[in-house]
N, C-alpha and C. Protein backbone atom coordinates (compact mmCIF):
# COMPACT_ATOMS: atom_id res chain seq x y z
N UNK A 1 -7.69 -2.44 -18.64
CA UNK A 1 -6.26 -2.62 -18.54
C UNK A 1 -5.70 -1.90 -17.32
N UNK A 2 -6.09 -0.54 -16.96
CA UNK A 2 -5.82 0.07 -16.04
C UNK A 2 -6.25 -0.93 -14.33
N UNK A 3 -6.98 -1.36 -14.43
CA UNK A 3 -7.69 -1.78 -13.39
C UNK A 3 -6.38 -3.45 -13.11
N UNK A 4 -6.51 -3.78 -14.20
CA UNK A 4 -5.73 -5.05 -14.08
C UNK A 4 -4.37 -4.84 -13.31
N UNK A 5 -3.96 -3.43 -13.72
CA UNK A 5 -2.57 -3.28 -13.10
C UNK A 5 -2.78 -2.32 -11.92
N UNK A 6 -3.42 -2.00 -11.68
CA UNK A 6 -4.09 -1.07 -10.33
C UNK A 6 -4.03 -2.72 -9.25
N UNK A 7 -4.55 -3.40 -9.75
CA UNK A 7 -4.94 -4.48 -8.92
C UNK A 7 -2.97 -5.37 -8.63
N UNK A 8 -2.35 -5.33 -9.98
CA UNK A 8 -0.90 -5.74 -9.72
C UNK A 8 -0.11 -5.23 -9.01
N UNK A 9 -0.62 -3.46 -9.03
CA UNK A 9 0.73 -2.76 -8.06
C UNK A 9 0.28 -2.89 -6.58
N UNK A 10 -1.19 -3.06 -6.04
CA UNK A 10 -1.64 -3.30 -5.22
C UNK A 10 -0.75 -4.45 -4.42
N UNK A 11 -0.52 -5.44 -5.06
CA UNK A 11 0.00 -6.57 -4.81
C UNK A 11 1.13 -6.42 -4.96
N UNK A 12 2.22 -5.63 -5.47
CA UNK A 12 3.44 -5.33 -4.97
C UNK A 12 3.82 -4.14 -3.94
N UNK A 13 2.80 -3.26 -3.80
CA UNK A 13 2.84 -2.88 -2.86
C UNK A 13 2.31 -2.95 -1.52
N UNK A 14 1.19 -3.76 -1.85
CA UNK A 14 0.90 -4.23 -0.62
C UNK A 14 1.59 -5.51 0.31
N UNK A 15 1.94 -5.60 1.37
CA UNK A 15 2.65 -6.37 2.12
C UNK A 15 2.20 -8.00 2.65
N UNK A 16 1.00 -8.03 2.91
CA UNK A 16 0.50 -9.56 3.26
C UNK A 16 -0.71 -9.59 3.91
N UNK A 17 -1.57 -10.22 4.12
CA UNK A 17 -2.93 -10.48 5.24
C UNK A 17 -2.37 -10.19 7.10
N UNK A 18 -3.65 -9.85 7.33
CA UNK A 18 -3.07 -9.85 8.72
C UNK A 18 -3.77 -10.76 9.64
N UNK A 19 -3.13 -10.93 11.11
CA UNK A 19 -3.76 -12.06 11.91
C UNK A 19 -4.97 -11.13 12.40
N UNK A 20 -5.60 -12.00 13.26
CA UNK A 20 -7.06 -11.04 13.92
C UNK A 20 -6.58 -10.48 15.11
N UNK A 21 -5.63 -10.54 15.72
CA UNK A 21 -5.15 -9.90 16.55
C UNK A 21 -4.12 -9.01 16.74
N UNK A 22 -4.37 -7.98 15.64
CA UNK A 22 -3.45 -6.99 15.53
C UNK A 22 -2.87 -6.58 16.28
N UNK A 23 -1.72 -5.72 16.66
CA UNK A 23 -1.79 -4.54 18.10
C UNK A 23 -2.74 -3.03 16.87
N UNK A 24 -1.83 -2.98 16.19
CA UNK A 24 -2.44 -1.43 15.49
C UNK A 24 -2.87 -1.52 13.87
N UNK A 25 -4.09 -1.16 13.67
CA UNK A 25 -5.17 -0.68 12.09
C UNK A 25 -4.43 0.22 11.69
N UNK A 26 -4.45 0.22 10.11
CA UNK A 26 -4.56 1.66 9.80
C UNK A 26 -4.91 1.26 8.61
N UNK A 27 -5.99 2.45 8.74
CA UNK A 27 -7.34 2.40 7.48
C UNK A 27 -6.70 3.65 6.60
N UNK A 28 -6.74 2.72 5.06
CA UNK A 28 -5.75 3.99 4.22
C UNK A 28 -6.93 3.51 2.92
N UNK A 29 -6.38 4.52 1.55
CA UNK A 29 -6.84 4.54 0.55
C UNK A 29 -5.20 4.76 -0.25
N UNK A 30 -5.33 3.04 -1.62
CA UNK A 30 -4.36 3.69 -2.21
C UNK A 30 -5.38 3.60 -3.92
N UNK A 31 -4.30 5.00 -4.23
CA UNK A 31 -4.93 5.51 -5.76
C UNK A 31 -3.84 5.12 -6.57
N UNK A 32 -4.25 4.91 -8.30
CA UNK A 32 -3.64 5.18 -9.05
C UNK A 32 -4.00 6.53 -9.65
N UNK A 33 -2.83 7.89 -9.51
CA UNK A 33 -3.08 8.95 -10.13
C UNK A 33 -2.23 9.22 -11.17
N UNK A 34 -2.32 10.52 -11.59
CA UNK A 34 -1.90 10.80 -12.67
C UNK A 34 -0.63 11.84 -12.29
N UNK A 35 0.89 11.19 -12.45
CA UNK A 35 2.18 11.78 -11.82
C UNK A 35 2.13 13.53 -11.72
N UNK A 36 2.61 13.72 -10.60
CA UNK A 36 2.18 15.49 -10.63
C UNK A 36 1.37 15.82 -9.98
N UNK A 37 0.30 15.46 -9.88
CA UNK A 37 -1.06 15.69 -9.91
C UNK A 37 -1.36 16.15 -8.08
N UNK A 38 -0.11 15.45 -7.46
CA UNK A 38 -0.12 15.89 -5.95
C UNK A 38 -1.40 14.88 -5.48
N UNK A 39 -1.65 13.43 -6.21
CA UNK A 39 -2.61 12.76 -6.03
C UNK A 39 -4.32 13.37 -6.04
N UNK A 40 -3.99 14.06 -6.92
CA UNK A 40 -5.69 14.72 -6.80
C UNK A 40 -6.57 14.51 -8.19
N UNK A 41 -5.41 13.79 -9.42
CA UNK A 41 -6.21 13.45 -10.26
C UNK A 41 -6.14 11.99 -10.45
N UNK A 42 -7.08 11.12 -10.08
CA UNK A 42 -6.79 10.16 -9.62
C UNK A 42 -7.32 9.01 -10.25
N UNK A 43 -7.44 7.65 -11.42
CA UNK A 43 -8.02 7.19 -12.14
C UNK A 43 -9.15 5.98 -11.38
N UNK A 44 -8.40 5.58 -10.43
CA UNK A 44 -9.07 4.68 -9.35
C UNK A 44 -8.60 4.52 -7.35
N UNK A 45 -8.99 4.47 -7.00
CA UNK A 45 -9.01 4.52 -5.41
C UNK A 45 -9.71 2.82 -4.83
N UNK A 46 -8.69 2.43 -3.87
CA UNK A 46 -8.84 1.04 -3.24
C UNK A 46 -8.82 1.37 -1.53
N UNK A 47 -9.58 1.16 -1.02
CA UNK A 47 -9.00 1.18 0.21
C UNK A 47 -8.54 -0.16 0.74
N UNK A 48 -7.42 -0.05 1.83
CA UNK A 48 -6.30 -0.78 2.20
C UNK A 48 -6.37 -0.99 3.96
N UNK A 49 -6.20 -2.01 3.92
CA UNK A 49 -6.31 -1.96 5.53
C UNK A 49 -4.50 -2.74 6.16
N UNK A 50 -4.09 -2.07 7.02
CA UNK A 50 -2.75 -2.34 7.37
C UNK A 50 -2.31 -3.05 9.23
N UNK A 51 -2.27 -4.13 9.13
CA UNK A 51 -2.24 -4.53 10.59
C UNK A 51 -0.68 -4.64 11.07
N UNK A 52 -0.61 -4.08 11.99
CA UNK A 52 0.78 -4.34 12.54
C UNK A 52 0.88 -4.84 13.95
N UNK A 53 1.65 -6.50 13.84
CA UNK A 53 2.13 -6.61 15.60
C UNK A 53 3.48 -6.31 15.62
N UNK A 54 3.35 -5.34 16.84
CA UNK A 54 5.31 -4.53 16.78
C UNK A 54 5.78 -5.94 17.82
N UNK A 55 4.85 -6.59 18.48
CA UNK A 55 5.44 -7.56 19.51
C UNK A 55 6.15 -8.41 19.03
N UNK A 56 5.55 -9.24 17.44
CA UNK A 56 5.57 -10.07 16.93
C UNK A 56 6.73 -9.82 15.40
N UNK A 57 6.38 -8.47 15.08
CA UNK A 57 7.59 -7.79 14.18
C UNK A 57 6.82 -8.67 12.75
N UNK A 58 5.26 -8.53 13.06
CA UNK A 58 4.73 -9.15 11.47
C UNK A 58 4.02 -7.79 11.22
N UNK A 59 3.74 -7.40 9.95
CA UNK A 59 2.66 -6.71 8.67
C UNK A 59 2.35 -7.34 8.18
N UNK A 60 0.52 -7.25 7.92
CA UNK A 60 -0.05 -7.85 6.82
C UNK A 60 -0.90 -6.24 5.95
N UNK A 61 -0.92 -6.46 4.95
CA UNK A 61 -2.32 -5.65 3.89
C UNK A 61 -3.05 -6.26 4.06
N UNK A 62 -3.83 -5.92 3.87
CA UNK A 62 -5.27 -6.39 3.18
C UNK A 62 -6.18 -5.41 2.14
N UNK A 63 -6.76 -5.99 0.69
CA UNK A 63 -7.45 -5.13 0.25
C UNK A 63 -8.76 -6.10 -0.44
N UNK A 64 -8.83 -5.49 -1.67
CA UNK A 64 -9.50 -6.56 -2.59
C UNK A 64 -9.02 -6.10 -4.06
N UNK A 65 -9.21 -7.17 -4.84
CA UNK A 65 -8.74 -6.97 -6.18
C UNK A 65 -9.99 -6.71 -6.69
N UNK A 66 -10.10 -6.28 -8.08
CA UNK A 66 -11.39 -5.53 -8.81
C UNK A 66 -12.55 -6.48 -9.04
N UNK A 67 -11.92 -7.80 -8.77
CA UNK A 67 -13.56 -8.41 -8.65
C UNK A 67 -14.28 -8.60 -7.41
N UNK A 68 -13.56 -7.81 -6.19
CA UNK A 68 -13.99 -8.02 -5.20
C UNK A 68 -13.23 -9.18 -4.26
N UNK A 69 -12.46 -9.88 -4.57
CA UNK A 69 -12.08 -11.20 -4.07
C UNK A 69 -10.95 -10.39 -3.68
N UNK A 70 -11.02 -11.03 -1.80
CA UNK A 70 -9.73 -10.63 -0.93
C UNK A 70 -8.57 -10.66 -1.29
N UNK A 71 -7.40 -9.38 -1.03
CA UNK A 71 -5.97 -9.98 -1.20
C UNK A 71 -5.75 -9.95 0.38
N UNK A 72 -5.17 -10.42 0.31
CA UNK A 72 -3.78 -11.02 2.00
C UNK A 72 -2.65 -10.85 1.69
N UNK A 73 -1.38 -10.63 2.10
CA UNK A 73 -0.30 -11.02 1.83
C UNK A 73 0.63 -10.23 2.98
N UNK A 74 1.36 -10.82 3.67
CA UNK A 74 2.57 -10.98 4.49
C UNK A 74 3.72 -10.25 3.99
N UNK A 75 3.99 -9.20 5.08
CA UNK A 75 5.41 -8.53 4.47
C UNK A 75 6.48 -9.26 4.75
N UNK A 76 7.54 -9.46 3.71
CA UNK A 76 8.83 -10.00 4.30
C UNK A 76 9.48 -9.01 4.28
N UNK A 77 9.55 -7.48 3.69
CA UNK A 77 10.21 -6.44 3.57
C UNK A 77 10.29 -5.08 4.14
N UNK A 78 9.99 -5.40 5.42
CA UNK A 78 9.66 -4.22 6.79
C UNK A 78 11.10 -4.38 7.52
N UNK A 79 10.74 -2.99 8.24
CA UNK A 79 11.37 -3.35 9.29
C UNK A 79 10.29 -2.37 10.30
N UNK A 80 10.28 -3.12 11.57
CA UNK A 80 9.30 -3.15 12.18
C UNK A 80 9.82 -2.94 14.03
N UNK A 81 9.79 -1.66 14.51
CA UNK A 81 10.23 -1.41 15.89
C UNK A 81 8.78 -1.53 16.78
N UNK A 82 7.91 -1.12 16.48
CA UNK A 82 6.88 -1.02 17.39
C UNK A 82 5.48 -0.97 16.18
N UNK A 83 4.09 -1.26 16.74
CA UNK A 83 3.10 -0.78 16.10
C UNK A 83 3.07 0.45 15.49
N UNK A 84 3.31 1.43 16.17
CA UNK A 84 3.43 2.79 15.62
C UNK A 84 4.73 3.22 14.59
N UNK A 85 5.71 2.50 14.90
CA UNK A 85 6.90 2.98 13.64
C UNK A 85 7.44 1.42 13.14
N UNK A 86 7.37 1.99 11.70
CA UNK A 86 7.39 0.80 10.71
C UNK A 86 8.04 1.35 9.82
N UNK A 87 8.63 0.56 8.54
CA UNK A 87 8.77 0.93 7.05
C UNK A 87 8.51 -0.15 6.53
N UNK A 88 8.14 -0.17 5.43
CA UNK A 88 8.17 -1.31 4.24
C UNK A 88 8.48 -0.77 3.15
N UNK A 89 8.96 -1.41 1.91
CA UNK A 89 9.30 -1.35 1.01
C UNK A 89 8.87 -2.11 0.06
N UNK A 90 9.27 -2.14 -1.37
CA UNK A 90 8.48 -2.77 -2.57
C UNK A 90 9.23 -2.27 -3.37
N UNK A 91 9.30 -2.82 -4.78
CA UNK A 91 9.10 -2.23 -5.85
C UNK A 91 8.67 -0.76 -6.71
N UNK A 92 7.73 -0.28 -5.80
CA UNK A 92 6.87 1.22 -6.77
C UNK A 92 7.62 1.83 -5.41
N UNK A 93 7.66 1.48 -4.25
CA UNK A 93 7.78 3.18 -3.15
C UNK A 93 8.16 2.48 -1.73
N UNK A 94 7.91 3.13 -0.70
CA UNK A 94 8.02 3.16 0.40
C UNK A 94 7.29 3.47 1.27
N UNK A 95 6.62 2.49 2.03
CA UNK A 95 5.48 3.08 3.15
C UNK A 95 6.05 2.97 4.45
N UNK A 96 5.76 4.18 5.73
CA UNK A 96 6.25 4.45 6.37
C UNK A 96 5.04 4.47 7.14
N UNK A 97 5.31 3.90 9.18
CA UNK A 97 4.92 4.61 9.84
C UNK A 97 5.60 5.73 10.65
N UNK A 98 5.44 6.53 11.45
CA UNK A 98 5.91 7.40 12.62
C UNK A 98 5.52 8.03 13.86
N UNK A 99 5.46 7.40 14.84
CA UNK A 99 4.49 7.78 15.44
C UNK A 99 3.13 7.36 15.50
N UNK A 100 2.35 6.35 14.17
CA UNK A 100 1.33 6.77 14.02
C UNK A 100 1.01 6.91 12.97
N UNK A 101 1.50 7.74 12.00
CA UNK A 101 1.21 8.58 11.00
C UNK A 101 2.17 8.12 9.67
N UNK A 102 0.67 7.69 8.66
CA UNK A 102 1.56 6.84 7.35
C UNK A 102 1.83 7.93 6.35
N UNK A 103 2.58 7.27 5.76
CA UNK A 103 3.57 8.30 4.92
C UNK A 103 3.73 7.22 3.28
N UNK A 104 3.67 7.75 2.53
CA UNK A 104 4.00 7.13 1.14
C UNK A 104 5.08 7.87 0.20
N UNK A 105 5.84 7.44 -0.40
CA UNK A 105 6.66 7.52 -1.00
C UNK A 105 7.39 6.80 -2.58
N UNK A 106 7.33 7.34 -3.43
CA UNK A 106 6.88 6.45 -4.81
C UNK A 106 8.55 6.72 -4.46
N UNK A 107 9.57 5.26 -5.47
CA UNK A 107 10.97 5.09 -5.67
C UNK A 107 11.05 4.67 -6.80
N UNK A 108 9.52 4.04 -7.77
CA UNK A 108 9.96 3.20 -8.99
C UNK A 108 9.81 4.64 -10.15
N UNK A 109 9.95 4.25 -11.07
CA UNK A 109 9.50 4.92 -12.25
C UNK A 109 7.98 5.08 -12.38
N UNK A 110 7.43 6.56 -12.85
CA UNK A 110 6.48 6.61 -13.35
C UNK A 110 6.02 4.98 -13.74
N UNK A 111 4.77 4.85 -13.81
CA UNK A 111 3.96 4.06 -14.47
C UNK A 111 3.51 4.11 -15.85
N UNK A 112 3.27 3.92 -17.23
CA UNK A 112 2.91 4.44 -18.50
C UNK A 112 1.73 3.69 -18.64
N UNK A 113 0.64 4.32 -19.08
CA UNK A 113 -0.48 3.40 -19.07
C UNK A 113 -1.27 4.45 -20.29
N UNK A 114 -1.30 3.61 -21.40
CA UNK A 114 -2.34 4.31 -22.46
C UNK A 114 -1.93 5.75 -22.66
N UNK A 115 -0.15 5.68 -22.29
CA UNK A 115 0.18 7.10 -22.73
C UNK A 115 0.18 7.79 -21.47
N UNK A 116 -0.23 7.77 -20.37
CA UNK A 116 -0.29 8.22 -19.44
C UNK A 116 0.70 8.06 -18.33
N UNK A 117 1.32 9.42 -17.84
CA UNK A 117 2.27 8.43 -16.34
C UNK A 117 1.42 8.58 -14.96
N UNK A 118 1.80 7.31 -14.53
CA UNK A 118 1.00 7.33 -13.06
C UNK A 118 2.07 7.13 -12.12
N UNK A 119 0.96 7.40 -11.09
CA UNK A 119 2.04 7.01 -9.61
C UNK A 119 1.08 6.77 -8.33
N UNK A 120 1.67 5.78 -8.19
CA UNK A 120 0.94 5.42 -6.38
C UNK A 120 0.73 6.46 -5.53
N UNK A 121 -0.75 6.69 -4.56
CA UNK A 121 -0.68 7.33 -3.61
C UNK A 121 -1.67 7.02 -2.45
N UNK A 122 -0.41 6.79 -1.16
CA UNK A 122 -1.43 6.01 -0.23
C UNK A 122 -1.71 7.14 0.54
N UNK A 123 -3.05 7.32 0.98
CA UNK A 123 -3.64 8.08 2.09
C UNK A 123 -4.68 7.79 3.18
């Protein structure tokens, strides 16, 4: 059950596929942890790959869902000055670039799962 929705918030937080001709990567890991926890107790870990053209003012994600089969998906909810500084938004939080340097930010409610609260954490 955990995994099913690890794989859903993925997909609301993740933004879209990207073209092959990025300007800028950024190779991240997002977890579902356990709220508090400062992301260190963590139930599962995905890594995430993030393409940005600042020329073009597109984001895509990319990850995979738990059977292995690619996600893609296209941000419509950025705003986008250059490769290096970005924001997007979603549902659970807020991902940020600056410079360079990604930044995560949870905005939804805890998560409840089997009694448990979680929370997104991209790194």
């Amino acid at each position: 059950m955990i995994r099913n929705r690890f794989s859903a918030l993925i997909a609301l937080v993740m933004l879209n596929d990207s073209t092959a001709w990025a300007v800028a990567t950024y190779e991240l890991t997002m977890s579902i942890c356990e709220e508090g926890s400062s992301c260190l107790k963590c139930i599962e870990r995905k890594p995430l790959r993030i393409d940005v053209d600042g020329e073009s003012k597109e984001l895509w994600i990319r990850g995979k869902d738990e059977s292995g089969a690619p996600i893609a998906e296209k941000s419509g909810r950025c705003s986008i000055k250059s490769d290096l500084d970005w924001t997007c938004s979603s549902l659970r939080g807020e991902i940020e670039s600056r410079g360079g340097k990604v930044s995560f930010r949870n905005t939804g409610k805890a998560l409840v799962v089997e009694g448990r609260k979680l929370e997104l954490c991209v790194k």
